[in-house]
PDB file of N, CA and C in Angstrom:
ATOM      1  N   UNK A   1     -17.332  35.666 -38.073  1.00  0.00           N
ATOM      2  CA  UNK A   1     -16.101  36.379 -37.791  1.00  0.00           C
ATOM      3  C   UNK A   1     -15.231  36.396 -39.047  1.00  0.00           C
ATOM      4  N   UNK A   2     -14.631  37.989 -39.572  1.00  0.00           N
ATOM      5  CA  UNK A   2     -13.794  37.936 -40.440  1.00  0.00           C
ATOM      6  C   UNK A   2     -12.171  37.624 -40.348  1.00  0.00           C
ATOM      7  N   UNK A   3     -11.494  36.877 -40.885  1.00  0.00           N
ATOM      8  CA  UNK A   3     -10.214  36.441 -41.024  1.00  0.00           C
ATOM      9  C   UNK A   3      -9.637  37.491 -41.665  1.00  0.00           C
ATOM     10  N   UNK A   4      -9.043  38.454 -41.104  1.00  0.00           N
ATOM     11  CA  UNK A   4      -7.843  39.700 -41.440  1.00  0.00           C
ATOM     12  C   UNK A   4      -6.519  39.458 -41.559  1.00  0.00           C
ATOM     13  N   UNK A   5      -6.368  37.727 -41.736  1.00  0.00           N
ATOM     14  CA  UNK A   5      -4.515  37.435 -41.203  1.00  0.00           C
ATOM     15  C   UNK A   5      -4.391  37.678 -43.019  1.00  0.00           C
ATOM     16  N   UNK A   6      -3.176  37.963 -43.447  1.00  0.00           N
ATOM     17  CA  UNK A   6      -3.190  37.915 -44.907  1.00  0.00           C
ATOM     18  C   UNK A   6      -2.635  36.391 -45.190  1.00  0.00           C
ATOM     19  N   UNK A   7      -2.937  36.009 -46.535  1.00  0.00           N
ATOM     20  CA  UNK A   7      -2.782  34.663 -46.803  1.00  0.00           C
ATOM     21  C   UNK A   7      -1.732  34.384 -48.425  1.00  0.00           C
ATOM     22  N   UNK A   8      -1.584  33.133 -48.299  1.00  0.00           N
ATOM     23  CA  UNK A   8      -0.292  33.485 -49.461  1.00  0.00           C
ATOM     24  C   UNK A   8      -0.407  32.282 -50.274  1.00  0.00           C
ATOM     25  N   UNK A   9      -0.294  32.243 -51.493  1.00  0.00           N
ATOM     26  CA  UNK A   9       0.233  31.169 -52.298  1.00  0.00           C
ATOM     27  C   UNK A   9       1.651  31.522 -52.994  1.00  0.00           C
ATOM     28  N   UNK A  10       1.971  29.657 -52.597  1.00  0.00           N
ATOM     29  CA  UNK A  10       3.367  30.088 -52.901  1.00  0.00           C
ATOM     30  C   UNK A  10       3.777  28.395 -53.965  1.00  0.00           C
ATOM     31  N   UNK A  11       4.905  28.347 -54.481  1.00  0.00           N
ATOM     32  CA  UNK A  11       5.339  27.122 -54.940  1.00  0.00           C
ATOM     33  C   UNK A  11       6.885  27.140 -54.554  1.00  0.00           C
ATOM     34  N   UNK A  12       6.806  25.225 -54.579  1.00  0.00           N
ATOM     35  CA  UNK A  12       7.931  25.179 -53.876  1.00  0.00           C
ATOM     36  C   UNK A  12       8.773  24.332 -54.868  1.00  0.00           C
ATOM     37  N   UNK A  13       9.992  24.449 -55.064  1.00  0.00           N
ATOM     38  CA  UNK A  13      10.998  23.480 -56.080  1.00  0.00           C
ATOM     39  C   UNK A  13      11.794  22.146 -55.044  1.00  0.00           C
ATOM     40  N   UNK A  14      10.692  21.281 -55.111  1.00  0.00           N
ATOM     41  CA  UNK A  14      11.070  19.912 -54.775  1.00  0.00           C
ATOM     42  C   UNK A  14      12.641  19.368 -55.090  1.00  0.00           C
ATOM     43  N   UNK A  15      13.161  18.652 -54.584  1.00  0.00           N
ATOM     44  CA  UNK A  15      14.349  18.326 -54.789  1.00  0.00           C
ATOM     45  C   UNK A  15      14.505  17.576 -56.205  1.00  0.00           C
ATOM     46  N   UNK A  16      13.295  16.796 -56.542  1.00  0.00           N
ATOM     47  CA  UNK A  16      13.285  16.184 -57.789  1.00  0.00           C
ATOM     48  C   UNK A  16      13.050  17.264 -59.370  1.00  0.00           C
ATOM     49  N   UNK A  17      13.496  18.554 -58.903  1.00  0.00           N
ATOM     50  CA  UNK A  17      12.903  19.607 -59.560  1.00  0.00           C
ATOM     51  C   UNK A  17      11.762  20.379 -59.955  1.00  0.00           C
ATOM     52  N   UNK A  18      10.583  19.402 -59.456  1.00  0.00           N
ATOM     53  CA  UNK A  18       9.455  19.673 -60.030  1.00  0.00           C
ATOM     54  C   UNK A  18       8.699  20.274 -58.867  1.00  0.00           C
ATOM     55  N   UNK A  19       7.722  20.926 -58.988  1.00  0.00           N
ATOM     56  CA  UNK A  19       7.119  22.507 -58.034  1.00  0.00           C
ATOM     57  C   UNK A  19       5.882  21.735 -57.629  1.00  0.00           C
ATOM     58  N   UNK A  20       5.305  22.545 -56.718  1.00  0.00           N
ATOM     59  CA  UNK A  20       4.333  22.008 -55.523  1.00  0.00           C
ATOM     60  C   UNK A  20       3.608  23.169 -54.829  1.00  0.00           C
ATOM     61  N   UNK A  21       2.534  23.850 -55.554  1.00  0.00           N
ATOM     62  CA  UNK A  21       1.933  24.909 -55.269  1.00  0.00           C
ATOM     63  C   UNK A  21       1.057  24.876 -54.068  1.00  0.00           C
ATOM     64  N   UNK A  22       1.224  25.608 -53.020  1.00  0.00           N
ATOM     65  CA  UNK A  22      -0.582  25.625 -52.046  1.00  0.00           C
ATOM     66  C   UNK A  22      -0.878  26.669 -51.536  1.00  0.00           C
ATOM     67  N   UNK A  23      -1.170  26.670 -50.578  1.00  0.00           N
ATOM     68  CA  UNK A  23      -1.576  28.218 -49.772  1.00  0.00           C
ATOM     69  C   UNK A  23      -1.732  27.973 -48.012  1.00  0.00           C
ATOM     70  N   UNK A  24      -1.499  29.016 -47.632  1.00  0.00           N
ATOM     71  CA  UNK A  24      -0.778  29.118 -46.106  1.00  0.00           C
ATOM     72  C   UNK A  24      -1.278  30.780 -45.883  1.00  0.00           C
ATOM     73  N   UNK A  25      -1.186  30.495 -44.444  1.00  0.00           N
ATOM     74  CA  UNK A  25      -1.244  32.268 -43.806  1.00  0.00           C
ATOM     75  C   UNK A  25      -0.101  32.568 -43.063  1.00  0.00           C
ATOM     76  N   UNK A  26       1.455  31.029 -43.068  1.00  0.00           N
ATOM     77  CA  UNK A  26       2.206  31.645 -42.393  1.00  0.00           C
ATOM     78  C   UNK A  26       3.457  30.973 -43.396  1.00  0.00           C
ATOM     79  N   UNK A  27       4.195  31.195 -44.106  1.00  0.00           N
ATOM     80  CA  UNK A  27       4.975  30.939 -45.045  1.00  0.00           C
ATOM     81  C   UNK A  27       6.272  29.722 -44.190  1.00  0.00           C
ATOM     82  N   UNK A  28       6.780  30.638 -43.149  1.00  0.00           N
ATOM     83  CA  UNK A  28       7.855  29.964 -42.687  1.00  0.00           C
ATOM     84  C   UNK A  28       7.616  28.596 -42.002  1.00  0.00           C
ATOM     85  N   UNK A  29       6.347  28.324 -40.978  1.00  0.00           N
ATOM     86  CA  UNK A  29       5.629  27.696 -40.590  1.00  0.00           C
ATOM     87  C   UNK A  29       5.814  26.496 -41.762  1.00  0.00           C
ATOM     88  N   UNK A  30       4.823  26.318 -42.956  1.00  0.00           N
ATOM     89  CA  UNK A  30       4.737  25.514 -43.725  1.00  0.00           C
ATOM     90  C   UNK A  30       5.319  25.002 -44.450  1.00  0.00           C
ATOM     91  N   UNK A  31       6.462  25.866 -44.713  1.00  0.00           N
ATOM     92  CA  UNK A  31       7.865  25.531 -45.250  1.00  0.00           C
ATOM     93  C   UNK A  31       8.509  24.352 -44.379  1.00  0.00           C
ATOM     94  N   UNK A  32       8.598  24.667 -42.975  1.00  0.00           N
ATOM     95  CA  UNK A  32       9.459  23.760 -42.366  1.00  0.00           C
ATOM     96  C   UNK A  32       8.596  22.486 -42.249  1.00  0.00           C
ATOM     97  N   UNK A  33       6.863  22.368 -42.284  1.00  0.00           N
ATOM     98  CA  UNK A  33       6.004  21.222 -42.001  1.00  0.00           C
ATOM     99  C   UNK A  33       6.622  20.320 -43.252  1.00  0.00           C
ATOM    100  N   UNK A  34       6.507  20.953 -44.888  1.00  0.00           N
ATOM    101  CA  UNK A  34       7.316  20.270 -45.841  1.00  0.00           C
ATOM    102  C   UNK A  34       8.102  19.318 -45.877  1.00  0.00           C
ATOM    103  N   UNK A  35       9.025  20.541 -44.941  1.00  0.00           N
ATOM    104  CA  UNK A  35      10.488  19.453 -44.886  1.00  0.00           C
ATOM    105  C   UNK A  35      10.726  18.328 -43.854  1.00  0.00           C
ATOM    106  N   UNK A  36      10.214  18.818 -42.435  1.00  0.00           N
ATOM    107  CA  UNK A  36      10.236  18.115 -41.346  1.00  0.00           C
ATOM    108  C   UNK A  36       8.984  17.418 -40.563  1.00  0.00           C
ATOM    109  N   UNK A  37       8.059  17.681 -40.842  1.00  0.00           N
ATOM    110  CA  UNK A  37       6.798  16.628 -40.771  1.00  0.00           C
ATOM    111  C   UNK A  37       6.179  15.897 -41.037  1.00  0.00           C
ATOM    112  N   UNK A  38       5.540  15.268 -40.733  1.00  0.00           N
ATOM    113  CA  UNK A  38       4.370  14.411 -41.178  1.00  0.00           C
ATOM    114  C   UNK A  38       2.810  15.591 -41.725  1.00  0.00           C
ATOM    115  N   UNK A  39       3.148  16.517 -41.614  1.00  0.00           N
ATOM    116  CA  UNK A  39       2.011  17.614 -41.731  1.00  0.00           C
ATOM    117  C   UNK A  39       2.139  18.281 -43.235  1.00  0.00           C
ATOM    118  N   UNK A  40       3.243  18.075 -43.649  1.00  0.00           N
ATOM    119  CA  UNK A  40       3.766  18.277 -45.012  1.00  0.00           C
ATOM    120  C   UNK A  40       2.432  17.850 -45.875  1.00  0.00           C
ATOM    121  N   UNK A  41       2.355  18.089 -47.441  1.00  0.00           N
ATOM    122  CA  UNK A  41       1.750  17.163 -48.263  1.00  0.00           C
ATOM    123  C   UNK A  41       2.547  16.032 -48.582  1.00  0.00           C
ATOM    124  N   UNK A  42       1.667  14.960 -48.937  1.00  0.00           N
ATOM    125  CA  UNK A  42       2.408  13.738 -49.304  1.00  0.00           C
ATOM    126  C   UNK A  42       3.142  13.838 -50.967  1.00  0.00           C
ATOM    127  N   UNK A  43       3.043  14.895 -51.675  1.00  0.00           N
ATOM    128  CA  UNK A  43       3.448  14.882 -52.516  1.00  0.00           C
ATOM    129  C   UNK A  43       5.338  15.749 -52.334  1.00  0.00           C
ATOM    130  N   UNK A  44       5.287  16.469 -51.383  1.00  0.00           N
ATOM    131  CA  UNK A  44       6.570  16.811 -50.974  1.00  0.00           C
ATOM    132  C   UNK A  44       7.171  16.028 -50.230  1.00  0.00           C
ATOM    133  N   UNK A  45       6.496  15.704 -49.725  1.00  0.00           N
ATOM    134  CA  UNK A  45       7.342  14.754 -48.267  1.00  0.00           C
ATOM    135  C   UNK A  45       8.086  13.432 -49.089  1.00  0.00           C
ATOM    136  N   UNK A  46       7.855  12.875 -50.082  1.00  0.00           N
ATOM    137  CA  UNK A  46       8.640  12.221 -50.854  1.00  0.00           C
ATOM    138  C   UNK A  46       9.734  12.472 -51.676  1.00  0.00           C
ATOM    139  N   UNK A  47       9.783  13.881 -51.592  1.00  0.00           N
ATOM    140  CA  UNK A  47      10.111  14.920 -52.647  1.00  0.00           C
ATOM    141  C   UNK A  47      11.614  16.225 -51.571  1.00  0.00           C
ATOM    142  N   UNK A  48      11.856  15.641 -50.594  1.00  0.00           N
ATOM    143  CA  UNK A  48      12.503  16.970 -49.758  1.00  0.00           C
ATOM    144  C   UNK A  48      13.998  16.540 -50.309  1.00  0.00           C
ATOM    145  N   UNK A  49      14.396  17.660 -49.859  1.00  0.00           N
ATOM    146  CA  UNK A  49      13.843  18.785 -48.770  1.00  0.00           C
ATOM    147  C   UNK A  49      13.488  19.882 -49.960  1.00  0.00           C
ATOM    148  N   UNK A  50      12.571  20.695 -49.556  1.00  0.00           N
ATOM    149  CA  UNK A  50      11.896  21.865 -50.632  1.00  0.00           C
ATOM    150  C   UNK A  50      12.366  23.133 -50.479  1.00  0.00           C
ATOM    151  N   UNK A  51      11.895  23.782 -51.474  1.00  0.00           N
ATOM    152  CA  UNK A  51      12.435  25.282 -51.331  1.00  0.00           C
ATOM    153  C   UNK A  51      11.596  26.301 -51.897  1.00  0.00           C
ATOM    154  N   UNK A  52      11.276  27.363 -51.117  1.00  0.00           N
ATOM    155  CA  UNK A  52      10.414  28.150 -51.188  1.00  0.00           C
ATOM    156  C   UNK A  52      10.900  28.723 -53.250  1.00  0.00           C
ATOM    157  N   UNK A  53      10.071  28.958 -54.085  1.00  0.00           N
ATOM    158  CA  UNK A  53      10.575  29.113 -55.466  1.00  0.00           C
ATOM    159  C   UNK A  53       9.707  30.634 -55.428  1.00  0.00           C
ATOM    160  N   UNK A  54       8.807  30.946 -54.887  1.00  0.00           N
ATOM    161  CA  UNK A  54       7.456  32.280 -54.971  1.00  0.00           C
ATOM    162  C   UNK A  54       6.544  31.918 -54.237  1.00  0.00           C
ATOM    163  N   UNK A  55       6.415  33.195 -53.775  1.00  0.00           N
ATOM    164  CA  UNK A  55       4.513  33.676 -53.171  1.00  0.00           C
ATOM    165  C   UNK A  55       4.743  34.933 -53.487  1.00  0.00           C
ATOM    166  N   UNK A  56       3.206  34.990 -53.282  1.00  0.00           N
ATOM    167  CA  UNK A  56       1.981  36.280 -53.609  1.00  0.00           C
ATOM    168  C   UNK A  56       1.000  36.313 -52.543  1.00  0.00           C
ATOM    169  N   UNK A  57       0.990  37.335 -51.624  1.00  0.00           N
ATOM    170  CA  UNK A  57       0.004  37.612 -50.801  1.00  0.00           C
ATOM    171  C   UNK A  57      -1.822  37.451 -51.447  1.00  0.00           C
ATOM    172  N   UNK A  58      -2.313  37.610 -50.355  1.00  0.00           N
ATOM    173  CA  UNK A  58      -4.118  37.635 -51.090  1.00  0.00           C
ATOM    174  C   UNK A  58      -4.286  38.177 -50.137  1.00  0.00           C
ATOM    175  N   UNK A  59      -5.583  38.385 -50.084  1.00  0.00           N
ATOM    176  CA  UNK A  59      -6.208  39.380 -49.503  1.00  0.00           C
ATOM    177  C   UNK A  59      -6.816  38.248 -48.355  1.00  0.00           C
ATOM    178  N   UNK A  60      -7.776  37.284 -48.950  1.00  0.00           N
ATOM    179  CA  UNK A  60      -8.348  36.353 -48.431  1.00  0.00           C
ATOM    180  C   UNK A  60      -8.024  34.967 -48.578  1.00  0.00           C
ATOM    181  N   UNK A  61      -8.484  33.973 -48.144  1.00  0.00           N
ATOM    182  CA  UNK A  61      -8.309  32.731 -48.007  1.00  0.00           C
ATOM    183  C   UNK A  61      -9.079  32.520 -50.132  1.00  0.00           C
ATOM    184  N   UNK A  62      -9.731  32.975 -49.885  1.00  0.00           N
ATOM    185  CA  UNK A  62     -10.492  32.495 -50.949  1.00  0.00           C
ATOM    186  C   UNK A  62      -9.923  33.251 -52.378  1.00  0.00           C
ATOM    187  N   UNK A  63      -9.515  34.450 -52.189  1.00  0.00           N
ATOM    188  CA  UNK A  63      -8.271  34.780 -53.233  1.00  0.00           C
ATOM    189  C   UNK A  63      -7.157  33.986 -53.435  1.00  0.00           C
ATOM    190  N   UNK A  64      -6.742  33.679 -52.553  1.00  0.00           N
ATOM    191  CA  UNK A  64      -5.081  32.914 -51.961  1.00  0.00           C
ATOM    192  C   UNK A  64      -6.032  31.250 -53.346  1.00  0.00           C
ATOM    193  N   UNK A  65      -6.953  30.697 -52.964  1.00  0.00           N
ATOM    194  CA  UNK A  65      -6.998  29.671 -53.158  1.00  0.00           C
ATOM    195  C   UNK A  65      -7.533  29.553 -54.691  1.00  0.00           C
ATOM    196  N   UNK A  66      -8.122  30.859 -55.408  1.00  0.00           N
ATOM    197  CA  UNK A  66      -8.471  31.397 -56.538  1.00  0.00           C
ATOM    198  C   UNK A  66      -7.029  31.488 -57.315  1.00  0.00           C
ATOM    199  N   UNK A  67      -5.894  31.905 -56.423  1.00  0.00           N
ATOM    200  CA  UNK A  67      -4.700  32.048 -57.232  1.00  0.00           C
ATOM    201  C   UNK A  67      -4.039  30.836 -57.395  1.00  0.00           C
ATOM    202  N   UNK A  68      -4.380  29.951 -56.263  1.00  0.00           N
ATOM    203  CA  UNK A  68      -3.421  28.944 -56.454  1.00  0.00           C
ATOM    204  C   UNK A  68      -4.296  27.680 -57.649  1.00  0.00           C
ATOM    205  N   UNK A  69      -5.564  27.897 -58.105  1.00  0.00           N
ATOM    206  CA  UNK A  69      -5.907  26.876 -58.725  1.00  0.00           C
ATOM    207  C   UNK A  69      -5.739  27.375 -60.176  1.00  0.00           C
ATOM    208  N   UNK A  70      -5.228  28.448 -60.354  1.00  0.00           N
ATOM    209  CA  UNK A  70      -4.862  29.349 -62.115  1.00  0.00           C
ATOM    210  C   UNK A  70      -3.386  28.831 -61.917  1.00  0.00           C
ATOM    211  N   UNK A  71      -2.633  28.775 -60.764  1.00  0.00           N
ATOM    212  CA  UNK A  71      -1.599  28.701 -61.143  1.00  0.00           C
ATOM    213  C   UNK A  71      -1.322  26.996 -61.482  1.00  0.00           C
ATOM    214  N   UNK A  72      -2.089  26.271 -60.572  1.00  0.00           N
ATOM    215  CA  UNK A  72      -1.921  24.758 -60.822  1.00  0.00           C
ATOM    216  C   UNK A  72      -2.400  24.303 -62.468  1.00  0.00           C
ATOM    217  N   UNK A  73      -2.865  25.562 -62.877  1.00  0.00           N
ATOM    218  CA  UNK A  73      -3.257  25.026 -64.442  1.00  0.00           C
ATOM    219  C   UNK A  73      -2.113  25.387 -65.220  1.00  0.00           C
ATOM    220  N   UNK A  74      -1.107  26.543 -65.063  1.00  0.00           N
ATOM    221  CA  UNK A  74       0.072  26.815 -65.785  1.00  0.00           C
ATOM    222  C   UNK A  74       0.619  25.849 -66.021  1.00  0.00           C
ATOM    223  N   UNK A  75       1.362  25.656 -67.298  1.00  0.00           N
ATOM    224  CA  UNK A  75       2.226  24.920 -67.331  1.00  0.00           C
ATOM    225  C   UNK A  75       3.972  25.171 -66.637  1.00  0.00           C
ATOM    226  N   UNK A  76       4.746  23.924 -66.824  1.00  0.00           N
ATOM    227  CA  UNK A  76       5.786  23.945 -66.089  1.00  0.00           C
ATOM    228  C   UNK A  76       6.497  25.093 -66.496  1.00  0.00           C
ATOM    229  N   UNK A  77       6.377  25.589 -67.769  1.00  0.00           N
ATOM    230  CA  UNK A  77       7.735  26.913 -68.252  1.00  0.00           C
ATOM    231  C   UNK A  77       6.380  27.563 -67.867  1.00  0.00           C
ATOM    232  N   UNK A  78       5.710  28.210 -67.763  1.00  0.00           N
ATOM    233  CA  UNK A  78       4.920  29.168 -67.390  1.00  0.00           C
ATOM    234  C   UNK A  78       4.852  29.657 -66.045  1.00  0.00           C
ATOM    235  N   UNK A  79       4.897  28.072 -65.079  1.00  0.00           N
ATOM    236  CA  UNK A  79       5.506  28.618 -64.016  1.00  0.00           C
ATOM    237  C   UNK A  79       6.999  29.043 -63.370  1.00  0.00           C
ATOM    238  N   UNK A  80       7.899  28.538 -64.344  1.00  0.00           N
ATOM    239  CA  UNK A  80       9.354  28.667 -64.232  1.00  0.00           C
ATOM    240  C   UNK A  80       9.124  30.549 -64.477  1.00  0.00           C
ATOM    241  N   UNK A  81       8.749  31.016 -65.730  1.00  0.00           N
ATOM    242  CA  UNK A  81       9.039  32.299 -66.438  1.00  0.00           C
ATOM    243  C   UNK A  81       8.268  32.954 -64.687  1.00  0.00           C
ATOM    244  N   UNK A  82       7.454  32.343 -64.318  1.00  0.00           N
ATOM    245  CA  UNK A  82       6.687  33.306 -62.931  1.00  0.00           C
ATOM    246  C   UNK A  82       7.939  33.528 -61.636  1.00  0.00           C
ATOM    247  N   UNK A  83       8.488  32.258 -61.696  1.00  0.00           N
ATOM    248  CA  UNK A  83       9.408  32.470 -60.281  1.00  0.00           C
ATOM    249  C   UNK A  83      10.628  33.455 -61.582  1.00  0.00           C
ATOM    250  N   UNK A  84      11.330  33.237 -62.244  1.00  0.00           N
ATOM    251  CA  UNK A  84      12.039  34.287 -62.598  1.00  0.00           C
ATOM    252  C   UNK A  84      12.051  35.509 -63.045  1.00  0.00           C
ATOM    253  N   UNK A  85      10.626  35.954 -63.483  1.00  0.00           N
ATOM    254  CA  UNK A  85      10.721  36.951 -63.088  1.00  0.00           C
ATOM    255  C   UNK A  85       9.918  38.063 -61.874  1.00  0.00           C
ATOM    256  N   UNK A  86       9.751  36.924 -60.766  1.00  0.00           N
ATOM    257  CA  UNK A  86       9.098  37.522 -59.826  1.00  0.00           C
ATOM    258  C   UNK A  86       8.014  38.286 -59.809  1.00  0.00           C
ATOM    259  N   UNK A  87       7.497  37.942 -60.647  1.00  0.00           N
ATOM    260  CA  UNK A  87       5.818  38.690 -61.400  1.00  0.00           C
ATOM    261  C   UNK A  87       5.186  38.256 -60.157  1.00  0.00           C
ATOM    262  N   UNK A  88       3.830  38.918 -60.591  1.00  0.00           N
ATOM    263  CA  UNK A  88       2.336  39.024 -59.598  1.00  0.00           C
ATOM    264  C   UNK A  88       1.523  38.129 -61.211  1.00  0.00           C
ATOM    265  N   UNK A  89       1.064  37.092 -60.474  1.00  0.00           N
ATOM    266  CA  UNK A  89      -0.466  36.526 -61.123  1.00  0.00           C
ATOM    267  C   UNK A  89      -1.485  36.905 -60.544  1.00  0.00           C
ATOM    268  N   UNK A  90      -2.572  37.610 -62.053  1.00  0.00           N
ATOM    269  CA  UNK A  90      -3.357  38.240 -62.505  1.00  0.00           C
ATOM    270  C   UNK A  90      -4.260  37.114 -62.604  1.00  0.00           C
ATOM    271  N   UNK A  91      -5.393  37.309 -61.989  1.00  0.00           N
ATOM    272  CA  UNK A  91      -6.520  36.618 -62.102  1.00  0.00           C
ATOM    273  C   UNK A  91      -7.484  37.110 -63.219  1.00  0.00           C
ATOM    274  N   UNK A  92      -7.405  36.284 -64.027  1.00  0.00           N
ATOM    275  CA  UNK A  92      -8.385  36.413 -65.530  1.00  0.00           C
ATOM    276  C   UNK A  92      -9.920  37.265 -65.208  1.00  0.00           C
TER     277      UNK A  92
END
């Protein structure tokens, strides 16, 4: 069975300033697990409350997760220059 939901990577600006990239098919959903769960990653959940900084739709799960491992290689101003100017990352 094909998965048609669209899927997203996004990063989030931790309270300690520093960003926290993953991927989701429901943005608002995972945002609030962040802040208010135990379902969060453990790297935010030490880190709240978070804030959505960018996403980029994908097509697939496996795009979504193609984008988010180029972006986990950016560096920190590389990803700063991405949330300001609201660009689309281009997969090499």
């Amino acid at each position: 069975m094909k998965d048609n939901s669209a899927w997203y990577v996004y990063l989030l600006r931790c309270n300690d300033n520093s960003l926290y990239c993953g991927v989701t098919i429901d943005l608002e959903r995972r945002l609030k697990e962040h802040n208010e769960s135990d379902k969060g990653a453990k790297y935010t959940r030490a880190r709240r409350p978070v804030t959505l900084a960018f996403n980029q739709s994908a097509s697939c799960r496996s795009e979504a997760c193609r984008l988010e491992s180029h972006i986990k290689k950016m560096t920190k101003l590389h990803k700063e220059t991405l949330i300001k100017s609201a660009g689309t990352v281009v997969l090499p």
